[in-house]
Protein backbone atom coordinates (compact mmCIF):
# COMPACT_ATOMS: atom_id res chain seq x y z
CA UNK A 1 -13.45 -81.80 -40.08
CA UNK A 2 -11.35 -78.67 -39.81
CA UNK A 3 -9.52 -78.96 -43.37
CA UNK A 4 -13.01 -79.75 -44.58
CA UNK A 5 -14.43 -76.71 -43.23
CA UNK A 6 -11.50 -74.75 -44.61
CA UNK A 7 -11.98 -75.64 -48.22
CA UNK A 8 -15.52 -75.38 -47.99
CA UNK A 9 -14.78 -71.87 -46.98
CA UNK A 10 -11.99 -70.93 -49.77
CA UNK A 11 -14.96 -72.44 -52.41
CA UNK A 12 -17.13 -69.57 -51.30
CA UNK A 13 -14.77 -66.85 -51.32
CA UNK A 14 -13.47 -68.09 -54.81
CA UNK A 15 -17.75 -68.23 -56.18
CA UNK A 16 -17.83 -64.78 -55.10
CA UNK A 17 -14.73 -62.96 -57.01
CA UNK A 18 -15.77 -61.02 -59.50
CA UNK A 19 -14.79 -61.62 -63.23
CA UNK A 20 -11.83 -59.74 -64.53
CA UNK A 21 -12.78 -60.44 -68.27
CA UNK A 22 -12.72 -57.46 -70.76
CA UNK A 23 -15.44 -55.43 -71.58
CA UNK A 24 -15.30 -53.84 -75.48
CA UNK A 25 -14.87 -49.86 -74.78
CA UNK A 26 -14.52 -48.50 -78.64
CA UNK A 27 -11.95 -48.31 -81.21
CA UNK A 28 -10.35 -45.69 -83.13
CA UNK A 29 -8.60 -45.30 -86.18
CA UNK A 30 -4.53 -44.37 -85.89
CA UNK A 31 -5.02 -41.72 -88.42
CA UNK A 32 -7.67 -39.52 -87.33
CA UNK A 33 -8.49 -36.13 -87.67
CA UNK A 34 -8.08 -35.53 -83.82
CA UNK A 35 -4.97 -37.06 -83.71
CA UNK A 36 -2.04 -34.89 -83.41
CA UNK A 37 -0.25 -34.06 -86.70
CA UNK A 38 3.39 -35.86 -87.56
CA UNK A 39 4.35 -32.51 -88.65
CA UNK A 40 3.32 -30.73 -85.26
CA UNK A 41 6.42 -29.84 -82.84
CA UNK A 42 9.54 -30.10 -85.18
CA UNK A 43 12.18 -31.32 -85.05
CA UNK A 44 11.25 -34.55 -82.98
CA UNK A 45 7.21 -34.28 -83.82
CA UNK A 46 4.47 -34.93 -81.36
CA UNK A 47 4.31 -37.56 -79.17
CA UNK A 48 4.06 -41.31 -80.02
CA UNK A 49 1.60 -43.48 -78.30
CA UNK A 50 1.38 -47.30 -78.18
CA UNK A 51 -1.64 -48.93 -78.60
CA UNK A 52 -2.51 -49.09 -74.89
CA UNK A 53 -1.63 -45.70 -74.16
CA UNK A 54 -3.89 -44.71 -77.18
CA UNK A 55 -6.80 -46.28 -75.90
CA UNK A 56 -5.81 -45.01 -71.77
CA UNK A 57 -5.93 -41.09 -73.47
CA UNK A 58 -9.07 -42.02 -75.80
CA UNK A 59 -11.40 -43.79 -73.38
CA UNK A 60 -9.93 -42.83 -69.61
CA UNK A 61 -8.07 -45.10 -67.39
CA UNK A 62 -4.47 -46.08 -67.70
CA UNK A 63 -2.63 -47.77 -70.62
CA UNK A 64 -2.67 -51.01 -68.54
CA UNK A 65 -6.57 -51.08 -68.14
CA UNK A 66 -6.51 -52.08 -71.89
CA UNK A 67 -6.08 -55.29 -74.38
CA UNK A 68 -6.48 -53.81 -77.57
CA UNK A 69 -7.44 -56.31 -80.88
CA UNK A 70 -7.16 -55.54 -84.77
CA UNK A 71 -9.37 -58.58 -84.94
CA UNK A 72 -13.18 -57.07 -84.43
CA UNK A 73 -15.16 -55.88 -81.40
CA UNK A 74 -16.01 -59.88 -79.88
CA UNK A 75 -13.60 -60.37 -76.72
CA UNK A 76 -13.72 -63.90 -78.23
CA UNK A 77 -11.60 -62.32 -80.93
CA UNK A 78 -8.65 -60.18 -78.76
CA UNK A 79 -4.98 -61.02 -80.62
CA UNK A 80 -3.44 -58.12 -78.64
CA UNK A 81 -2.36 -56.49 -81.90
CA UNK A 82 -2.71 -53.07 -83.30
CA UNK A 83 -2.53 -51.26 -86.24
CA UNK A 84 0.37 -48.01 -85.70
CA UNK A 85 1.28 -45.41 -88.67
CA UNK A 86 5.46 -45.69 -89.40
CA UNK A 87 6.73 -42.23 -89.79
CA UNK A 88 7.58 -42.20 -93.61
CA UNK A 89 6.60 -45.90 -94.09
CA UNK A 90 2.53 -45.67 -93.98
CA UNK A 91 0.60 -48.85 -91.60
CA UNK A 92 2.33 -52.02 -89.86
CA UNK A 93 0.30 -54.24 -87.19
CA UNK A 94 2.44 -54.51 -84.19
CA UNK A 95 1.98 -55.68 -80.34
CA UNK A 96 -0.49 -53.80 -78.58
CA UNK A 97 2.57 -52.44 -76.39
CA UNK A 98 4.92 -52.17 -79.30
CA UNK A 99 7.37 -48.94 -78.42
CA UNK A 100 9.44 -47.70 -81.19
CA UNK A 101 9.57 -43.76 -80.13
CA UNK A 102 12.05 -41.28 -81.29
CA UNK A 103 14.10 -40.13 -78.12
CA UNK A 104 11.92 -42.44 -76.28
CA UNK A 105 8.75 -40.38 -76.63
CA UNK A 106 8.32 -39.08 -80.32
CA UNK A 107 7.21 -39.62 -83.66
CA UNK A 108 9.97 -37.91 -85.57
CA UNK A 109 11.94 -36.60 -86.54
CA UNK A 110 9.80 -34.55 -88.36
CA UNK A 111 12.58 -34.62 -90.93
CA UNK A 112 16.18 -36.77 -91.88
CA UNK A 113 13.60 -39.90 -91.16
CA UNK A 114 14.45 -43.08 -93.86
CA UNK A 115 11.52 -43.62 -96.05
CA UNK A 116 10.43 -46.63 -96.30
CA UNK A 117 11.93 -47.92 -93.15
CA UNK A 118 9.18 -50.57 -91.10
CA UNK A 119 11.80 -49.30 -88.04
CA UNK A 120 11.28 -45.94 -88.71
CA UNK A 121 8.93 -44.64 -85.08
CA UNK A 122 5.67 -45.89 -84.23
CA UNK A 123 2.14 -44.36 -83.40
CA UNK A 124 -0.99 -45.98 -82.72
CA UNK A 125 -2.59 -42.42 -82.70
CA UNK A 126 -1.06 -40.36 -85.28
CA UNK A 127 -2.42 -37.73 -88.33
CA UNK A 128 -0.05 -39.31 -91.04
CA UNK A 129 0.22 -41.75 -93.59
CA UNK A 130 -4.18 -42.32 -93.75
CA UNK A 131 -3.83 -45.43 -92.07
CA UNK A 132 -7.46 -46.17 -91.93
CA UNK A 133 -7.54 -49.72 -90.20
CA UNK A 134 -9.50 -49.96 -86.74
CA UNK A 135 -7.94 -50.97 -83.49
CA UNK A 136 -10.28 -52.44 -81.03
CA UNK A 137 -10.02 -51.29 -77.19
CA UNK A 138 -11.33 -53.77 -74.48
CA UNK A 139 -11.00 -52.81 -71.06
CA UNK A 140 -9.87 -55.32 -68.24
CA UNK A 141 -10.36 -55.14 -64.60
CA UNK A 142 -7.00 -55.96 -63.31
CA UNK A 143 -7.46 -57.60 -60.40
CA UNK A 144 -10.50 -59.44 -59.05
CA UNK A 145 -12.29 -57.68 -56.32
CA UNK A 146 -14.33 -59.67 -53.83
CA UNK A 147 -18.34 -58.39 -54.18
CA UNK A 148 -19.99 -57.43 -50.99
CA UNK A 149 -22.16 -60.58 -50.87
CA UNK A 150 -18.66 -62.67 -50.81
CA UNK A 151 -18.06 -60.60 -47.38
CA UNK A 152 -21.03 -61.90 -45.77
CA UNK A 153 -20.24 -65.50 -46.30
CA UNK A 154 -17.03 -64.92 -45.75
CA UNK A 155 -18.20 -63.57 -42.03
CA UNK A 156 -20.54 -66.33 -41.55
CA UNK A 157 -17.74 -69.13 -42.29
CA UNK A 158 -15.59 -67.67 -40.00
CA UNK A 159 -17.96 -66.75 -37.12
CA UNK A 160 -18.88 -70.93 -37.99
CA UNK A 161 -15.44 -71.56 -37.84
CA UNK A 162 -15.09 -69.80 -34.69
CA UNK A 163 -17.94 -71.49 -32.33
CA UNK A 164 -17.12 -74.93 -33.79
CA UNK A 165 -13.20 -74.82 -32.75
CA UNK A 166 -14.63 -72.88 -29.40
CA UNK A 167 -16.89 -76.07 -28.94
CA UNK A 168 -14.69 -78.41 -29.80
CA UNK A 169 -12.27 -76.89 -26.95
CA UNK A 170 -14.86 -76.57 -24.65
CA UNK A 171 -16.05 -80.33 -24.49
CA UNK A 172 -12.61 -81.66 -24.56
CA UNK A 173 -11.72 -80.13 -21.10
């Protein structure tokens, strides 16, 4: 009866966890007119964002709130992909997390660069190189988070819990 009761009890809890399933925020373009310019802070040039970070400094949150999809708005079609701008290359889809900064945090140089290089840095929020292709920005939860009504039973089961095992105690003496 007690293992009984105790997987009864983990079957509530588990119905009342909230879904961590993403929720479509907006998309953006990597070229866009509010993006900062690949010519802006020579000689390394501004800095380089991937995907996620794009979307944390676009919509709010933190780079790991995000999935991002080239794919369309539908969280039925997420491919955690993203369109970036290659400094003297022009567009390349690339992981969502794809880092390929100069010094670690730039797209530069703003000069000496190798055209035509697909390794050249990476953006996913960049004014260069009119990449006009969307990226799609879905935001995720992170962890599930029980909802209040999952307290209650959660209460109630164990208070149950409690008085049977104090019963069961009781009449055996």
């Amino acid at each position: 009866m007690y293992r009984k009761t105790l997987v009864v009890l983990a079957m509530l809890v588990t119905a009342g966890i909230a879904s961590a399933d993403p929720v479509y925020v907006g998309s953006w373009m990597p070229h866009s007119d509010n993006a900062p310019s690949w010519s802006a802070s020579p000689p390394n040039g501004p800095l380089a964002y991937t995907a996620q970070e794009a979307a944390a400094l676009l919509f709010g949150g933190s780079p790991s709130d995000y999935v991002i999809s080239t794919a369309g708005p539908s969280v039925a079609l997420i491919n955690h992909m993203a369109w970036y701008d290659v400094i003297g290359y022009g567009g390349a889809m690339r992981a969502e997390n794809y880092s390929n900064k100069y010094l670690g945090q730039y797209y530069g140089p703003t000069n000496g660069y190798a055209p035509n290089d697909p390794n050249n840095p990476a953006s996913a929020y960049i004014r260069d190189n009119n990449v006009t292709d969307l990226n799609y920005a879905f935001r995720v939860n992170g962890t599930s988070v029980p909802e209040p009504s999952s307290y209650a039973i959660l209460s109630a089961a164990g208070a149950g819990l409690f008085l049977f095992r104090s019963r069961r105690r009781t009449m055996g003496k």
